[in-house]
C-alpha atoms as a PDB file:
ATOM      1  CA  UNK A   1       3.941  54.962  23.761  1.00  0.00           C
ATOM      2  CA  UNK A   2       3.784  57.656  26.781  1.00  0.00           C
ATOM      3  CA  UNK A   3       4.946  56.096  30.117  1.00  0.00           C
ATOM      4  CA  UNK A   4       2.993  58.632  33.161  1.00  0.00           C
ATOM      5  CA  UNK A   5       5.312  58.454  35.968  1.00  0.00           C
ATOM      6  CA  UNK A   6       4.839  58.677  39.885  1.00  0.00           C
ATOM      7  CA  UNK A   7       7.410  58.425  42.204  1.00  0.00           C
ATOM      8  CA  UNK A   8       6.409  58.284  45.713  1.00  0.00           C
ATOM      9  CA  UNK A   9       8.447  58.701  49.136  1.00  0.00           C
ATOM     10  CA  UNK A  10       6.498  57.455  51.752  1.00  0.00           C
ATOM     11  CA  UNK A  11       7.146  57.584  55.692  1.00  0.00           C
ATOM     12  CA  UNK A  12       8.550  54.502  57.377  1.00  0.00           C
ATOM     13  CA  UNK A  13       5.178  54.007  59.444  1.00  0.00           C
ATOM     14  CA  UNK A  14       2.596  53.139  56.800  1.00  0.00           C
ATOM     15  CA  UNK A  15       5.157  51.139  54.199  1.00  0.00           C
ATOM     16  CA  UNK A  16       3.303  47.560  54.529  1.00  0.00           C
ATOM     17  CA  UNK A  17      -0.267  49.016  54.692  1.00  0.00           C
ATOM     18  CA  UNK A  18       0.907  51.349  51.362  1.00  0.00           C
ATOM     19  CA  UNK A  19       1.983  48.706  49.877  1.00  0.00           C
ATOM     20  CA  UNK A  20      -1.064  46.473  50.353  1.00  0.00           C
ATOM     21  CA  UNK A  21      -3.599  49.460  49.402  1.00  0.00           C
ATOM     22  CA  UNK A  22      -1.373  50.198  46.406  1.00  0.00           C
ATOM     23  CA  UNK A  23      -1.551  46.298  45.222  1.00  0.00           C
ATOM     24  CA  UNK A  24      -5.225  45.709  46.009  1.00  0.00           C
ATOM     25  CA  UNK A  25      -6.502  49.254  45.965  1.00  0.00           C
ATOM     26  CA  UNK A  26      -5.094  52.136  43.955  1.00  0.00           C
ATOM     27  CA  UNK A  27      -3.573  50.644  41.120  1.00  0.00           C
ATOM     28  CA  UNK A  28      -6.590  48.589  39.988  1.00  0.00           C
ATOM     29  CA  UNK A  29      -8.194  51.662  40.030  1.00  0.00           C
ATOM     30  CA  UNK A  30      -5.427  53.273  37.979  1.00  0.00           C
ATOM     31  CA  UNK A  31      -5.944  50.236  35.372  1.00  0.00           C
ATOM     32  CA  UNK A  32      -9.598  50.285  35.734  1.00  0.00           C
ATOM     33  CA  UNK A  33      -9.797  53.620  34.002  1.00  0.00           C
ATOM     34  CA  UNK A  34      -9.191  52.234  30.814  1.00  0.00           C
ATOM     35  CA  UNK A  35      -6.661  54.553  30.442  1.00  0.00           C
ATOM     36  CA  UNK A  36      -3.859  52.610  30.165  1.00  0.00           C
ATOM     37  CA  UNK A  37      -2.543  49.585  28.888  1.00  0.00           C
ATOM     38  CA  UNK A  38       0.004  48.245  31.179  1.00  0.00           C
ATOM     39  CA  UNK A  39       2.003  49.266  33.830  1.00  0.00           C
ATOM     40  CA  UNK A  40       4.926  48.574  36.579  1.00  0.00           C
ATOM     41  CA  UNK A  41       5.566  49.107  39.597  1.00  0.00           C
ATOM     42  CA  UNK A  42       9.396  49.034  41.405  1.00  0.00           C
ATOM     43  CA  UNK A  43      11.138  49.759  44.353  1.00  0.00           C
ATOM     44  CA  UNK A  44      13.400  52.887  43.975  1.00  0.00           C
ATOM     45  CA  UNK A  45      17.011  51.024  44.903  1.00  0.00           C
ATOM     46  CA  UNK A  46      20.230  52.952  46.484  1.00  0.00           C
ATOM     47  CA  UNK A  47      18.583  55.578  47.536  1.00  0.00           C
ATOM     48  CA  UNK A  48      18.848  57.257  51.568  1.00  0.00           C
ATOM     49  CA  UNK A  49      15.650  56.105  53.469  1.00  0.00           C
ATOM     50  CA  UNK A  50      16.397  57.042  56.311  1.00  0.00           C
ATOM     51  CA  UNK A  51      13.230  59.749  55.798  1.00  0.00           C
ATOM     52  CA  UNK A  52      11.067  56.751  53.957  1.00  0.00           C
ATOM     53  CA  UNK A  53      10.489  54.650  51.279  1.00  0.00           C
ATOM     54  CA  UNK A  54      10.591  55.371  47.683  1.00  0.00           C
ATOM     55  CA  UNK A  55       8.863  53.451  45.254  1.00  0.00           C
ATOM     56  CA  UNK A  56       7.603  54.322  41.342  1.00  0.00           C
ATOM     57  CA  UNK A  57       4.826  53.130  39.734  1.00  0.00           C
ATOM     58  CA  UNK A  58       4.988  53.340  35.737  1.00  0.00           C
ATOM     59  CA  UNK A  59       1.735  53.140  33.596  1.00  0.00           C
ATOM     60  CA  UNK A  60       1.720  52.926  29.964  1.00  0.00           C
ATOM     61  CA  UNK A  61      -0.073  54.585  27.504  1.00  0.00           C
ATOM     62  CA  UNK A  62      -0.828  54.312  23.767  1.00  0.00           C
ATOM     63  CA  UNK A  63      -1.684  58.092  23.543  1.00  0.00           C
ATOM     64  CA  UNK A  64      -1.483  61.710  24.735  1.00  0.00           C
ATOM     65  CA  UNK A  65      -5.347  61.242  24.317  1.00  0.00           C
ATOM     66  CA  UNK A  66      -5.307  58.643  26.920  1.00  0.00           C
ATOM     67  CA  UNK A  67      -3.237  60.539  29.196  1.00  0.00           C
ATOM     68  CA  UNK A  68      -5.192  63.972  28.710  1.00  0.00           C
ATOM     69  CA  UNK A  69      -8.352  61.852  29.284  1.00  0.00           C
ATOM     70  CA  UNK A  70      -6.823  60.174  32.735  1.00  0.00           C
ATOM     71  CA  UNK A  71      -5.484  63.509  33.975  1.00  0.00           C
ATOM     72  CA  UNK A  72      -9.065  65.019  33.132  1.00  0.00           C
ATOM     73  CA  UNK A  73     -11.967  62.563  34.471  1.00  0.00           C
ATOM     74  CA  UNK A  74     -10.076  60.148  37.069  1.00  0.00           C
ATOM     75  CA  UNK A  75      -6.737  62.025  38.449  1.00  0.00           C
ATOM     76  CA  UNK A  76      -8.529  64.200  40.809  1.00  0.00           C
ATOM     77  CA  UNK A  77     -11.125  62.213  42.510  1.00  0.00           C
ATOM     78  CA  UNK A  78      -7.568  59.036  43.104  1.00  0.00           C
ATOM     79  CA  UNK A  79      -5.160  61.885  44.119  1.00  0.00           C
ATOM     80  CA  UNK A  80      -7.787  62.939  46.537  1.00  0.00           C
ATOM     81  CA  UNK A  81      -8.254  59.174  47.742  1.00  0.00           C
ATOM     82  CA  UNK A  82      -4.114  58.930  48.518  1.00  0.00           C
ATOM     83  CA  UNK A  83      -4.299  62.279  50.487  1.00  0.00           C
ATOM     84  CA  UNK A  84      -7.503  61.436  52.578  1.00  0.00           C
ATOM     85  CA  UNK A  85      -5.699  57.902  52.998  1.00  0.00           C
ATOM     86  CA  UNK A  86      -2.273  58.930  53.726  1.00  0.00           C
ATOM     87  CA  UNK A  87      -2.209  62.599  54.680  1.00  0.00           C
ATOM     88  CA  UNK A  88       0.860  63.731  55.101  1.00  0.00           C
ATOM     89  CA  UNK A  89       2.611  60.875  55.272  1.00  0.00           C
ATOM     90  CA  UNK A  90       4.223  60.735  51.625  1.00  0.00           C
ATOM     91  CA  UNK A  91       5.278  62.766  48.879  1.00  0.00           C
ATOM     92  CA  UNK A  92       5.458  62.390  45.107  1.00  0.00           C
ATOM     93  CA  UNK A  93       5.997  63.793  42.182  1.00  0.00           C
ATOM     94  CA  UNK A  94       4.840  62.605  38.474  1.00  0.00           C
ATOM     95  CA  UNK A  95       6.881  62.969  34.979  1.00  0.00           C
ATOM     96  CA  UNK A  96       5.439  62.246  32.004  1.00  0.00           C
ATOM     97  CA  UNK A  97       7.718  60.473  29.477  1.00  0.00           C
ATOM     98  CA  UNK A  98       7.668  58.898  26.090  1.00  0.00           C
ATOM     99  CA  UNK A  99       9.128  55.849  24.737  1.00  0.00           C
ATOM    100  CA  UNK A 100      12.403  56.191  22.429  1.00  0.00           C
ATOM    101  CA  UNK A 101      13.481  53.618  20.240  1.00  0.00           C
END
């Protein structure tokens, strides 16, 4: 099980309309993709906002193939959507991580 990673900080100004676009909008777009089976997403905790937000949003996949096939045919055109959406208003970064029992 890989775990694809994004960790966004996002200015103070757009927090509640983020959050609302990232419920209703983005991440049923994420899961759409078939891509992935599950996923999570949390509030970063004890961290200094006082230049925004941070939040992480975790999705979960069975295989690199899923991943690979994400990062090919549907990253782009979504990552595109957040900047046109948000401009400048956030930044991220993603990590790529696998499950260890």
């Amino acid at each position: 099980m890989l775990i694809y990673n994004v960790t966004i900080q996002l200015d103070h100004s757009i927090h509640e309309l983020w959050l609302e676009w990232m419920k209703t909008k983005h991440i049923p777009e994420v899961m759409a993709t078939g891509c992935f089976t599950n996923y999570q997403f949390v509030r970063v905790l004890e961290t200094d906002e006082t230049e925004g937000i941070t939040y992480a949003t975790q999705y979960f996949a069975e295989s690199k193939a899923d991943y690979n096939r994400y990062l090919e045919l549907y990253a782009p055109a979504l990552r595109e959507d957040s900047l046109r959406t948000w401009g400048n208003k956030f930044i991220g970064f993603r990590s790529l991580m696998q499950v260890v029992h």
